[in-house]
Structures are given as C-alpha cells and as structure tokens.
C-alpha atoms as a PDB file:
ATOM      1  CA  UNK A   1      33.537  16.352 -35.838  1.00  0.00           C
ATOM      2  CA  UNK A   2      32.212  19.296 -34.721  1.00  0.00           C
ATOM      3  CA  UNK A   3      28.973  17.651 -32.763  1.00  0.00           C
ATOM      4  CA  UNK A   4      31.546  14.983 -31.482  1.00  0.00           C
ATOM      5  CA  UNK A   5      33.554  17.850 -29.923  1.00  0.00           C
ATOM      6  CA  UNK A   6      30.892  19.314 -28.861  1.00  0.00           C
ATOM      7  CA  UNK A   7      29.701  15.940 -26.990  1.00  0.00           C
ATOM      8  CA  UNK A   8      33.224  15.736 -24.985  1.00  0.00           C
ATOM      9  CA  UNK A   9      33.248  19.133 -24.040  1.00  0.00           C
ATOM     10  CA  UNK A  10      29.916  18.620 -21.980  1.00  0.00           C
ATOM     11  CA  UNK A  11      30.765  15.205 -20.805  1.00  0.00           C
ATOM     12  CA  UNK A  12      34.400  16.631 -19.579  1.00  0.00           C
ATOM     13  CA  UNK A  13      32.235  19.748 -17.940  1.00  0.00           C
ATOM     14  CA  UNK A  14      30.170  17.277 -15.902  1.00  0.00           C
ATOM     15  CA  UNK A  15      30.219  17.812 -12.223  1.00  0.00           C
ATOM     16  CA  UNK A  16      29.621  14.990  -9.671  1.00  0.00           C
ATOM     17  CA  UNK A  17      25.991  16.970  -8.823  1.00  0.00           C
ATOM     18  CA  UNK A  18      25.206  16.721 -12.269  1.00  0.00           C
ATOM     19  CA  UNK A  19      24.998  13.103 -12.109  1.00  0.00           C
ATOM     20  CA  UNK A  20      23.324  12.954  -8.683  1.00  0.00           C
ATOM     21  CA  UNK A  21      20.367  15.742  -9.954  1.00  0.00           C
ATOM     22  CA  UNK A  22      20.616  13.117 -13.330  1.00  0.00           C
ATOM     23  CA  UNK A  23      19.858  10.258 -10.897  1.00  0.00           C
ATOM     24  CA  UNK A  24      16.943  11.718  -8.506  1.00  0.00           C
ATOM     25  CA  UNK A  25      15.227  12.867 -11.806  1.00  0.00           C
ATOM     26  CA  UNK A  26      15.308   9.347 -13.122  1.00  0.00           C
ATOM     27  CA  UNK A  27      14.641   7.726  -9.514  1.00  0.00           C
ATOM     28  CA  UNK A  28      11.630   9.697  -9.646  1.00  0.00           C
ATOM     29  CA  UNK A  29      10.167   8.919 -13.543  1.00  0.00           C
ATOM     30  CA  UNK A  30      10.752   5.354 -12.190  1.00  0.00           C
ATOM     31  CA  UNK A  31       8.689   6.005  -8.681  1.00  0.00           C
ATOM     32  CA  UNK A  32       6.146   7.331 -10.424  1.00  0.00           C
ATOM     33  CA  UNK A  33       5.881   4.777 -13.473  1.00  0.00           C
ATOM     34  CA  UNK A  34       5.579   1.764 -11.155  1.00  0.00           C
ATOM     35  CA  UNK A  35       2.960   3.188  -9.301  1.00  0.00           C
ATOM     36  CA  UNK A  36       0.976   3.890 -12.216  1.00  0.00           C
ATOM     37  CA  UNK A  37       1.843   0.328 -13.541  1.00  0.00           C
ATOM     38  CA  UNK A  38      -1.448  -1.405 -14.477  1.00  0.00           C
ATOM     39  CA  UNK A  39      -3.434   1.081 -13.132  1.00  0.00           C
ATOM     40  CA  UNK A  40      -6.258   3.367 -14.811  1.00  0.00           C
ATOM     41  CA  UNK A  41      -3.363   6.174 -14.262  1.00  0.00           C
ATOM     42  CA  UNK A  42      -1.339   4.275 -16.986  1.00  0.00           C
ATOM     43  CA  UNK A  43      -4.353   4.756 -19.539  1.00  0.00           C
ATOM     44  CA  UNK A  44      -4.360   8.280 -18.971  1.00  0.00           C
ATOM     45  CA  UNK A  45      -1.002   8.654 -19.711  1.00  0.00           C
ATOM     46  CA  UNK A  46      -0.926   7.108 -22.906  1.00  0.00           C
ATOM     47  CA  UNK A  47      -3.778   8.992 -23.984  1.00  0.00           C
ATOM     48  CA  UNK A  48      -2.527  12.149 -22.895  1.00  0.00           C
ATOM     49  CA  UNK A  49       1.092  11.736 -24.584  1.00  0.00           C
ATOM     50  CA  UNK A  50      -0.888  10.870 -27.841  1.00  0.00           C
ATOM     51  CA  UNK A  51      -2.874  13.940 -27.289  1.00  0.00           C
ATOM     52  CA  UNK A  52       0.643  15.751 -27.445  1.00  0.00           C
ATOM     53  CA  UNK A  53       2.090  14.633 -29.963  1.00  0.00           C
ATOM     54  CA  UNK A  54      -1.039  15.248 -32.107  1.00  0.00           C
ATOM     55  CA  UNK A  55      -1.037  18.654 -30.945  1.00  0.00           C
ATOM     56  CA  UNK A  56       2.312  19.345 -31.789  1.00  0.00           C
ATOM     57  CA  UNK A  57       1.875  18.277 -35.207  1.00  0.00           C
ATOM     58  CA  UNK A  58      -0.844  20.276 -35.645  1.00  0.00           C
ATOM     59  CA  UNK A  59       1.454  23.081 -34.620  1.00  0.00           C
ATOM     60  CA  UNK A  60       3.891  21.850 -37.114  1.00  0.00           C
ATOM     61  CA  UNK A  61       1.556  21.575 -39.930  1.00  0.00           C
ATOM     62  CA  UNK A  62      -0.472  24.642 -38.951  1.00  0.00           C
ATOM     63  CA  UNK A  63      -3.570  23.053 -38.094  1.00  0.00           C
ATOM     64  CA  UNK A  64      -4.558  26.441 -35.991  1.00  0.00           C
ATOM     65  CA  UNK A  65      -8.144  25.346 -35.056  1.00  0.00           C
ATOM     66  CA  UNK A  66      -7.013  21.755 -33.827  1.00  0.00           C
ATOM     67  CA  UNK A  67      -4.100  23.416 -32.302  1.00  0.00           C
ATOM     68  CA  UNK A  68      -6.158  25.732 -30.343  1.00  0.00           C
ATOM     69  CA  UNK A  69      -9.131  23.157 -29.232  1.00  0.00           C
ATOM     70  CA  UNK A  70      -6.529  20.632 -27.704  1.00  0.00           C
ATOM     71  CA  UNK A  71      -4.566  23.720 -26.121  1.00  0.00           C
ATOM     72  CA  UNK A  72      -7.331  24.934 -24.278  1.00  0.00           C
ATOM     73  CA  UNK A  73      -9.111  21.287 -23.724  1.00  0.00           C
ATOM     74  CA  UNK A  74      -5.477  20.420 -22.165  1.00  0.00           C
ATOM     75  CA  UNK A  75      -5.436  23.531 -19.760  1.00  0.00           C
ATOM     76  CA  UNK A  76      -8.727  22.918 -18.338  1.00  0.00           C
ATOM     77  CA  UNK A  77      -8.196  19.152 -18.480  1.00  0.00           C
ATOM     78  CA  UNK A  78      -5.566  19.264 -15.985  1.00  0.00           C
ATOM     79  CA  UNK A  79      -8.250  20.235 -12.921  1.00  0.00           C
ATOM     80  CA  UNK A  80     -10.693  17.225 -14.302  1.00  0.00           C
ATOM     81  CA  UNK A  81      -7.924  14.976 -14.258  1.00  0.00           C
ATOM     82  CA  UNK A  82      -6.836  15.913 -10.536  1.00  0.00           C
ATOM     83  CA  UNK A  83     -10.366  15.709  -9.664  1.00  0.00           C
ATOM     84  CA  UNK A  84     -11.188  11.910 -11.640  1.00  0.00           C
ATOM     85  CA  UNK A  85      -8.062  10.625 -10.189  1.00  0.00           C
ATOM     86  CA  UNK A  86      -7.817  12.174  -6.611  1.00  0.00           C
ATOM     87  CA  UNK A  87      -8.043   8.204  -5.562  1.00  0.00           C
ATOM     88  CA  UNK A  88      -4.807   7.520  -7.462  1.00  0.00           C
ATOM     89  CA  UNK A  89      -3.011  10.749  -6.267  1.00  0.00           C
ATOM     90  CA  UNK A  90      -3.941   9.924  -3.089  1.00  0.00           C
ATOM     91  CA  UNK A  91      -2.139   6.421  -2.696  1.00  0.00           C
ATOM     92  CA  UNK A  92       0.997   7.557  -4.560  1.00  0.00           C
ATOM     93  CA  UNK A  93       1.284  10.492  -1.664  1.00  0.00           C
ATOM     94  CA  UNK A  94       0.505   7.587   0.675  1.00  0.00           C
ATOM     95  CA  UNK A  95       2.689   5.287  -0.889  1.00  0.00           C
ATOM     96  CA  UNK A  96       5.688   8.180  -0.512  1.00  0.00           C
ATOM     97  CA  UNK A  97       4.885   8.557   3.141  1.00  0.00           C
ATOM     98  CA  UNK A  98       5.576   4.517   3.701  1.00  0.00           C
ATOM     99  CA  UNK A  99       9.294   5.434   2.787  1.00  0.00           C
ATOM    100  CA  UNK A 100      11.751   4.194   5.064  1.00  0.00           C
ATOM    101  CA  UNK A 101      12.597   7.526   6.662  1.00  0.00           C
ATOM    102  CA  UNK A 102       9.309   7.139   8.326  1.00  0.00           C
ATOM    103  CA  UNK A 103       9.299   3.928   9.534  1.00  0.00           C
ATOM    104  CA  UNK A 104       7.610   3.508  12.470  1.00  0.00           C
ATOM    105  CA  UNK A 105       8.478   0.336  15.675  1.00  0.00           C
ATOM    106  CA  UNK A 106       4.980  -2.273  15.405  1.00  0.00           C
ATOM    107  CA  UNK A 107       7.073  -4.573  18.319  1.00  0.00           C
ATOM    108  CA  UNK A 108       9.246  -3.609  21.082  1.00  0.00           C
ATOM    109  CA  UNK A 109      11.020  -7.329  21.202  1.00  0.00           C
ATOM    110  CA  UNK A 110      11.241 -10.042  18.355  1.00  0.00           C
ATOM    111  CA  UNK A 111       9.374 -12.324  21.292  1.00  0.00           C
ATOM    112  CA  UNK A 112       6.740  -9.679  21.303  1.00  0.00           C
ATOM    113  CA  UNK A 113       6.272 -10.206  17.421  1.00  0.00           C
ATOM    114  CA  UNK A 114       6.445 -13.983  17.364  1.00  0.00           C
ATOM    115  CA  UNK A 115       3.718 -14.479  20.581  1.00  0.00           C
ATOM    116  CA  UNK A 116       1.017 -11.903  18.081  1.00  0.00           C
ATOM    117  CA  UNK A 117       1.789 -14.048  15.267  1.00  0.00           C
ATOM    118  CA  UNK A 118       1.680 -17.083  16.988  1.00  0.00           C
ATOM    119  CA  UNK A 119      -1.879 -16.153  18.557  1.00  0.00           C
ATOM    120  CA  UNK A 120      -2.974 -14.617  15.112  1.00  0.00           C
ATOM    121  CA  UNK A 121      -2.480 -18.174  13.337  1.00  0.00           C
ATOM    122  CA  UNK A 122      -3.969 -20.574  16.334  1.00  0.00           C
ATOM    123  CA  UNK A 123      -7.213 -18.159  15.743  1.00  0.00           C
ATOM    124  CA  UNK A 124      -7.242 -18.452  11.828  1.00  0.00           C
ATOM    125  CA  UNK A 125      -6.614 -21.961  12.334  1.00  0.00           C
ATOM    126  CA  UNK A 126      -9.281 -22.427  14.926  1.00  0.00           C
ATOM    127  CA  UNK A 127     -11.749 -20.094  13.216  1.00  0.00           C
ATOM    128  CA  UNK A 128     -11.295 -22.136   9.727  1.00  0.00           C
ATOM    129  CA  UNK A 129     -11.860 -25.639  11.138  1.00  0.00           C
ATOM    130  CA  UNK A 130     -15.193 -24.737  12.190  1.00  0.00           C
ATOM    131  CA  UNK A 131     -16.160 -22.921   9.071  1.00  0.00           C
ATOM    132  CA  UNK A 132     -16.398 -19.798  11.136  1.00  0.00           C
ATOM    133  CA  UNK A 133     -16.167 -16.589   8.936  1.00  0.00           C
ATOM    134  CA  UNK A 134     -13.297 -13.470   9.706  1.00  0.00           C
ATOM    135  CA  UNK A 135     -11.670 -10.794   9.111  1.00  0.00           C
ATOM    136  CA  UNK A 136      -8.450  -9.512  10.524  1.00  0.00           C
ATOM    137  CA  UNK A 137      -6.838  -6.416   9.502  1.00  0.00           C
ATOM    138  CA  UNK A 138      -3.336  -5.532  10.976  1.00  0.00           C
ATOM    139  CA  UNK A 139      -2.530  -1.939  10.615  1.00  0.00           C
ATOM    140  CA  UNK A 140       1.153  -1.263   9.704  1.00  0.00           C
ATOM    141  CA  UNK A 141       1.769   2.321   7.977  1.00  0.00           C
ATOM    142  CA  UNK A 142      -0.879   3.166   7.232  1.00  0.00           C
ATOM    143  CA  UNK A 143      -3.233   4.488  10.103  1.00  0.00           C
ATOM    144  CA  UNK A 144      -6.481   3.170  10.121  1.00  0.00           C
ATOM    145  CA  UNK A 145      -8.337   5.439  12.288  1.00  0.00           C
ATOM    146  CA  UNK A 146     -11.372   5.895  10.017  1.00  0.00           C
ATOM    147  CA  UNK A 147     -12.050   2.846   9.941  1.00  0.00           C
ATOM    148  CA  UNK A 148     -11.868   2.414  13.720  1.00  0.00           C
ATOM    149  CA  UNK A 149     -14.323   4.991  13.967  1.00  0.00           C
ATOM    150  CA  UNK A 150     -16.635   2.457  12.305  1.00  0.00           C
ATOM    151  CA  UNK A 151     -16.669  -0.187  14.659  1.00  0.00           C
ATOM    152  CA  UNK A 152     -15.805  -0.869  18.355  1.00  0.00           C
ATOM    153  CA  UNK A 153     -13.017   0.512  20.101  1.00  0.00           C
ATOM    154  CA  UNK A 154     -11.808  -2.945  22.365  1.00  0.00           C
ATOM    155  CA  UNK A 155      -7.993  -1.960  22.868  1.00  0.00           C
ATOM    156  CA  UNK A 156      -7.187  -5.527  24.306  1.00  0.00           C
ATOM    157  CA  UNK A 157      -4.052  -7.642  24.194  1.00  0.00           C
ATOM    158  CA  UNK A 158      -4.076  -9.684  21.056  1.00  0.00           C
ATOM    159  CA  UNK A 159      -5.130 -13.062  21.808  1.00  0.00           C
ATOM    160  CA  UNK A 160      -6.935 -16.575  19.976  1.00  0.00           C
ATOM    161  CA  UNK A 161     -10.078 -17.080  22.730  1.00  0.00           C
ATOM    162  CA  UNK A 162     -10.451 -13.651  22.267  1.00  0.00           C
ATOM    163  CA  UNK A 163     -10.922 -13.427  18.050  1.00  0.00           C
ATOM    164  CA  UNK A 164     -12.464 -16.515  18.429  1.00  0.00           C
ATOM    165  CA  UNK A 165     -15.035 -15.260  20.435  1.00  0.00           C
ATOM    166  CA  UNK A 166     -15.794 -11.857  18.730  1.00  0.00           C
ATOM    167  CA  UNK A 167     -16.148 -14.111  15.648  1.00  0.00           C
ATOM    168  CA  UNK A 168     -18.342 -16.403  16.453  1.00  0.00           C
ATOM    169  CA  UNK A 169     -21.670 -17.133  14.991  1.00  0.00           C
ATOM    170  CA  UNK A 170     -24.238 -14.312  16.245  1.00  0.00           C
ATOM    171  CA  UNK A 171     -21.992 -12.594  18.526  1.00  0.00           C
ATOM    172  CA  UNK A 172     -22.798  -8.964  18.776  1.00  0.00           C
ATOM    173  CA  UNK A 173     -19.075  -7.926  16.823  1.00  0.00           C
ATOM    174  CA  UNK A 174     -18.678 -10.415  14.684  1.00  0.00           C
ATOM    175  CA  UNK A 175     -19.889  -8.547  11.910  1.00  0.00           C
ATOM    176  CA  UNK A 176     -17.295  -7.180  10.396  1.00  0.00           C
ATOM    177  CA  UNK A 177     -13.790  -6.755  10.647  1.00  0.00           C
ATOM    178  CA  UNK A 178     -11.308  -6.947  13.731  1.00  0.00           C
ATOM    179  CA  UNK A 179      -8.141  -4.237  13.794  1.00  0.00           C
ATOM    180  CA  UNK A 180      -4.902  -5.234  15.173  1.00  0.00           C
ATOM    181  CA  UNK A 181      -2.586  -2.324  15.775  1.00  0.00           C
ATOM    182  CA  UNK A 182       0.833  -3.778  17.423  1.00  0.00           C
ATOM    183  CA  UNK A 183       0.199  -6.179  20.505  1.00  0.00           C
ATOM    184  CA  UNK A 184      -3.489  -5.217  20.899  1.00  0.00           C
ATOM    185  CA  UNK A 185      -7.077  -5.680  19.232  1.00  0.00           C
ATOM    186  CA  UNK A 186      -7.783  -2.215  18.957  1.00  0.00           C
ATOM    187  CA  UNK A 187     -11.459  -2.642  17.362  1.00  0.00           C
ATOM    188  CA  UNK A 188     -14.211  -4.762  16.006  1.00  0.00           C
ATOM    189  CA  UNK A 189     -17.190  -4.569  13.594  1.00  0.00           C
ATOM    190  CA  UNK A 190     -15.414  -2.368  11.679  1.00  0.00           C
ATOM    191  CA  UNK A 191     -16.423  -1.179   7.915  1.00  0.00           C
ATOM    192  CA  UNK A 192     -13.816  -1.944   5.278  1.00  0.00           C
ATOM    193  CA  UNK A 193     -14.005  -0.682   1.940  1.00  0.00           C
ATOM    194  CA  UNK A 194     -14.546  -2.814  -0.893  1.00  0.00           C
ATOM    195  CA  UNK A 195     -12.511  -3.381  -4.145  1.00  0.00           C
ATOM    196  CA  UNK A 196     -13.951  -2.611  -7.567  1.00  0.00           C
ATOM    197  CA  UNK A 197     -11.244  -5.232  -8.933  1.00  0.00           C
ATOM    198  CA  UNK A 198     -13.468  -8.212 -10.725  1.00  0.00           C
ATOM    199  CA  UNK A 199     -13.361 -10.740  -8.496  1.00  0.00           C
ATOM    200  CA  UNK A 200     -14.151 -14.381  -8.628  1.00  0.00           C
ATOM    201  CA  UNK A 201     -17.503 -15.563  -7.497  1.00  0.00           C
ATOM    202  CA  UNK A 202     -16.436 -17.884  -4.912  1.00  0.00           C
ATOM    203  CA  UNK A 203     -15.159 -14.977  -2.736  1.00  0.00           C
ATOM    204  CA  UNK A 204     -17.973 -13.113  -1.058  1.00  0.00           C
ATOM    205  CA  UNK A 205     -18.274  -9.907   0.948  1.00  0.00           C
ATOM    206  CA  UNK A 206     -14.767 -10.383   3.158  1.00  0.00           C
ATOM    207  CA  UNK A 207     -12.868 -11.272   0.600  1.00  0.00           C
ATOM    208  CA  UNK A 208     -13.377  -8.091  -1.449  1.00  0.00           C
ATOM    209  CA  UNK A 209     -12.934  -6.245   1.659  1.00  0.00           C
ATOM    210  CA  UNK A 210      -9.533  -7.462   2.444  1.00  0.00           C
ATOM    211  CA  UNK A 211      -8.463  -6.735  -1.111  1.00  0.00           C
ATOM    212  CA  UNK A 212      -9.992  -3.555  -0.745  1.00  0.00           C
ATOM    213  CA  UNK A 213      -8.070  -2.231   2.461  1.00  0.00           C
ATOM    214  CA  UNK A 214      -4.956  -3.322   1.106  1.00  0.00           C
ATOM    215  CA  UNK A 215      -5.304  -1.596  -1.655  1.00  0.00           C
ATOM    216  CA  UNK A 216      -5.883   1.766   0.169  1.00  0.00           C
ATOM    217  CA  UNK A 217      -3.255   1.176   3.117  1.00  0.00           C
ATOM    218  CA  UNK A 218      -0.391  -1.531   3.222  1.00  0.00           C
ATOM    219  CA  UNK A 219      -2.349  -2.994   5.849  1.00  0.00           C
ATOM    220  CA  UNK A 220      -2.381  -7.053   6.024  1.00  0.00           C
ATOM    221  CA  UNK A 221      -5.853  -8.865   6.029  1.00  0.00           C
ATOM    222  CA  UNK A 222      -6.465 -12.437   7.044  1.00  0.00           C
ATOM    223  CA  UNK A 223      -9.873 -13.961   6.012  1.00  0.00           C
ATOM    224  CA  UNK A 224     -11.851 -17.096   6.786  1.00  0.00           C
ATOM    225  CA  UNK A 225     -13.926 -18.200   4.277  1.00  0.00           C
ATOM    226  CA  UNK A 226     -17.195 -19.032   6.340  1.00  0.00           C
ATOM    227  CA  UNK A 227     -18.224 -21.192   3.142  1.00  0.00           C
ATOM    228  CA  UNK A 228     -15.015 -23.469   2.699  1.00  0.00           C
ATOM    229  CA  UNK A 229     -13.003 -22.761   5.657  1.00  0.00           C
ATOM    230  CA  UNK A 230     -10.129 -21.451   3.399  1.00  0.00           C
ATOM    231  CA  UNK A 231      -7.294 -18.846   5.147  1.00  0.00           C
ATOM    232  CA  UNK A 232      -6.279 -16.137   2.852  1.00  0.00           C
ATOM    233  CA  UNK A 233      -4.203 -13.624   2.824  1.00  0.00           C
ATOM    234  CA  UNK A 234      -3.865  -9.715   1.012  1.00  0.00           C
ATOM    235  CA  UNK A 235      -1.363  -7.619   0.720  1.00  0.00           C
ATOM    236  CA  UNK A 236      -0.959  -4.601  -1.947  1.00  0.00           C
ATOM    237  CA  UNK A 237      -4.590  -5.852  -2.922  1.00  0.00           C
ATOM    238  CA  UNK A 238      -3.115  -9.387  -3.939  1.00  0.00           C
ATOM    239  CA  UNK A 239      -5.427 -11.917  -2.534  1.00  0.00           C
ATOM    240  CA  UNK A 240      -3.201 -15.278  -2.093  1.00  0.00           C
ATOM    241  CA  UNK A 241      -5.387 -18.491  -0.425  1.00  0.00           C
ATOM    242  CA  UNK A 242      -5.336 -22.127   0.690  1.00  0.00           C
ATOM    243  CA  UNK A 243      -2.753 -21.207   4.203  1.00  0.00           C
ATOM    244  CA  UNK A 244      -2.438 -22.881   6.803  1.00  0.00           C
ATOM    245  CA  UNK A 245      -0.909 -22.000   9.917  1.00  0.00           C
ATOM    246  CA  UNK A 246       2.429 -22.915   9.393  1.00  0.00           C
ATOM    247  CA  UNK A 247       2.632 -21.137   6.181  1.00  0.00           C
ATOM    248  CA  UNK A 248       0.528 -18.168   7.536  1.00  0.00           C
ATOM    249  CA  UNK A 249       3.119 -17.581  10.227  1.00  0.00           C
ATOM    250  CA  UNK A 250       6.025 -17.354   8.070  1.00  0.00           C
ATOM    251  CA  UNK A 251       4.663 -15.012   5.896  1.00  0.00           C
ATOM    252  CA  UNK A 252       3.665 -12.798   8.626  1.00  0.00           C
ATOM    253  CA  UNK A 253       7.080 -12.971  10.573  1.00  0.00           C
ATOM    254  CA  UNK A 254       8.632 -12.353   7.283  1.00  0.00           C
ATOM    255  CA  UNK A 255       7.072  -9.253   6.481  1.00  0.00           C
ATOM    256  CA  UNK A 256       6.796  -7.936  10.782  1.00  0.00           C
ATOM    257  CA  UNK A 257      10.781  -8.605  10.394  1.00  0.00           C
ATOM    258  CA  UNK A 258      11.344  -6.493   7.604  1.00  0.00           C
ATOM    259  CA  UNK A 259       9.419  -3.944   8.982  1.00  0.00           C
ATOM    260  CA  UNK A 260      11.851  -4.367  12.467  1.00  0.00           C
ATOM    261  CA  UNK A 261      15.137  -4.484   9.847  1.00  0.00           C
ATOM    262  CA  UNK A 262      13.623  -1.604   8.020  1.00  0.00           C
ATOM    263  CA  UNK A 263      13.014   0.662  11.614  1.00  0.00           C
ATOM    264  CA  UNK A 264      16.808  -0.566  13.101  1.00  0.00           C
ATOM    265  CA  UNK A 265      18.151   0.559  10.246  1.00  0.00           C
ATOM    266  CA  UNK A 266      16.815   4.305   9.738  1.00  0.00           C
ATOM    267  CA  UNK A 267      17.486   4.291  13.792  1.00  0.00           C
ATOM    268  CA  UNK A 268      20.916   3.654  13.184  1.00  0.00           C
ATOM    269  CA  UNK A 269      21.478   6.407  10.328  1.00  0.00           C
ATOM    270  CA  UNK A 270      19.161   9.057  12.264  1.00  0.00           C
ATOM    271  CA  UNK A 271      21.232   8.312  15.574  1.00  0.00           C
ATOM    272  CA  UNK A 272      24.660   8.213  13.805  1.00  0.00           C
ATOM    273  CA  UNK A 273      23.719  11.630  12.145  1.00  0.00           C
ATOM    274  CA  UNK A 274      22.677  13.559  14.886  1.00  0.00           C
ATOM    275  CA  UNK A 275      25.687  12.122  16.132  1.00  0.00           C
ATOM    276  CA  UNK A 276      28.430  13.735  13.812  1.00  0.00           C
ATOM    277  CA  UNK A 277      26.069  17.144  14.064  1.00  0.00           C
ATOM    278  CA  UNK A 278      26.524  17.408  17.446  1.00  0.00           C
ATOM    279  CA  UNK A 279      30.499  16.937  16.743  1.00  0.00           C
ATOM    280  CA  UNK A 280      30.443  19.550  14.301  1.00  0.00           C
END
C-alpha cells in the first residue's frame, strides 16, 4: 500500500511541464535511435551497453581489476569513438539542420517547379534512349559547394539540349556529374563521393556515386546507365531503377512539393509569430 501511495502522490504532483520535458526526452531517444538504425552506430551501441552492464557487475561482485580496466578503457574510449565515427556524427548534426525550421524556398512558383522537372525528365529520357551515360545531382538542403568546387561552375538555366549536350560522348564535361541548384545548372564534371555500401555488379562508377551523395546530403541523383540505358533514382542512399519519364516526374514533383508545403508552412508560423510579438 505504501509504494501504491507513494505512486499517486507523484502522479497527482505532476505538472503539465513535466510531461512536455517527459516528451522532448523521449522525442529525442527516438531521433537519435532511427538515425542509428542499421547503421555501424547501432553496433557500437550494443557493444557498449554490454560493456556496461558487465562492468557493473563486476562492481557488484567486486571484480576490482575488471572493474577498473573497463572504467578507464571506457573514459578514454569515448575520444576514439568520436574520432571512428566523426562520419556518423556528422550526418546526424546534418540530418538536425534539415528540420523544418530551416527550410529553405528551391522554386518561387509551382510553374517554376513543374518546367525544371519537366526539362529534367525529357533529358533522362533523351539521354537513356541513346545509351548515353549521366549523372544529375539536385541540391536541396544540403549545400553542395564542395563538390562544386570540383567541377565547372556553368550557372545556366536548367534545360534538356543543354544536359544533353554536356553529356554527350567525349564532350569536355561530361565526365562526371552535373549540379542543379533551383532553376539553374550550377556545375559540371563534378566529383561525387562514392558509397562503401556492397553494391551489385551491374551498377558501375555513377551508380555508386549517386548512392554515395545521397547518403552524405539529401540531395536527389538521377543516373543513366550508359550500359543498359536504365533511369534510376537515389534518395537517402536508396537506389530505386527501371523509370521512365512519367514515373520520374512524379516522384520528383512529389518530393519538390513537399519541400514547397514544408517552406509555406514554417512561413506561416514564423510570420504569425512575429506577428503576436509585435502585439505584445
């Protein structure tokens, strides 16, 4: 009876900020579990809650030697582990910074939008009936100003003739990979990173690129197979195949729709709060 009291008194002494510090604490365990989901991060953890628990028994059972080699292998751990997994660290900081609070306009107009997408799909489609290989990478959150730096600064207006041309056979940019940053091809024969995921042998050299940027950026690739024609897409480092352009433009207007919902939306609570400060 006495622990039973003792369990009402607390839930009666519970204030409404109890429950909303309650909630951000387990908003943020969940954050931070699903973006160590399937990753080498979710190894570590398991090994390093095991390596607890052990150590606590050892307390327990007054172990003092393997108590004190996994205290002290656990403090100096900690820097090895920031070090090993500064890749890991990185896109979880990343991924925070893609929040909604920071959304950021790609179009000015829906029309704006739909005439890119349009022009981005007549150029896959184009490109993959003549077995021509590509690579476009459309920047969204992420900035992808490194990777600029290793290729071609163009800056034009996002157009088919033009990817065609920068990806045709022997042409001094096709090399590479294009950039598309809103409305405009901002540069060519640029250097992606590649993925370290095991991929299948049929996909060659762009393929592991496009998984690769998406997996350090939310940017969205679109690659040509030079081999089989083929249209792909990646996104989160999820390499999906076999589009054509119908299919390719609804995805992309899907996902350029949210981002416009998404950006309206945090206008809207930004503009309605400044609005009842400056009432105040």
């Amino acid at each position: 009876m006495g622990n039973l009291s003792s369990i009402l008194s607390l839930i009666r002494n519970i204030e409404p900020r109890n429950i909303i510090d309650i909630l951000i604490v387990a908003y943020i365990f969940y954050k931070i579990l699903m973006l160590i989901k399937e990753t080498r991060a979710e190894q570590l953890i398991k090994g390093l809650i095991l390596v607890v628990v052990v150590m606590k028994l050892s307390q327990i059972l007054g172990f003092v030697t393997l108590y004190w080699i996994i205290q002290n292998t656990l403090t100096v751990g900690l820097i090895a582990i920031i070090v090993i997994f500064q890749p890991e660290l990185r896109k979880a900081l990343e991924h925070l910074g893609r929040s909604r609070f920071f959304t950021k306009k790609f179009f000015e107009s829906e029309e704006e939008m739909e005439k890119v997408v349009s022009e981005l799909a007549i150029a896959a489609t184009n490109l993959s009936s003549t077995k021509t290989g590509a690579l476009i990478v459309i920047e969204q959150e992420t900035g992808l100003s490194d990777f600029v730096q290793s290729g071609v600064k163009l800056d034009a207006i996002v157009s088919s003739s033009l990817l065609e041309n920068i990806f045709f056979e022997n042409s001094p940019l096709h090399d590479g990979a294009v950039i598309i940053r809103r409305d405009r091809i901002y540069a060519a024969a640029c250097v992606m990173p590649l993925t370290e995921q095991l991929v299948s042998k049929e996909l060659g050299t762009r393929h592991r690129a496009a998984i690769g940027i998406t997996e350090n950026s939310d940017a969205i690739a679109i690659v040509v197979s030079e081999e089989t024609g083929t249209i792909s897409l990646a996104i989160n480092g999820k390499l999906t195949r076999n589009y054509n352009a119908e299919r390719l433009m609804l995805v992309l207007k899907k996902l350029f729709k949210r981002n416009m919902e998404n950006y309206n939306t945090m206008f809207k609570r930004v503009k309605t709060w400044l609005s009842k400060t400056k009432n105040k």
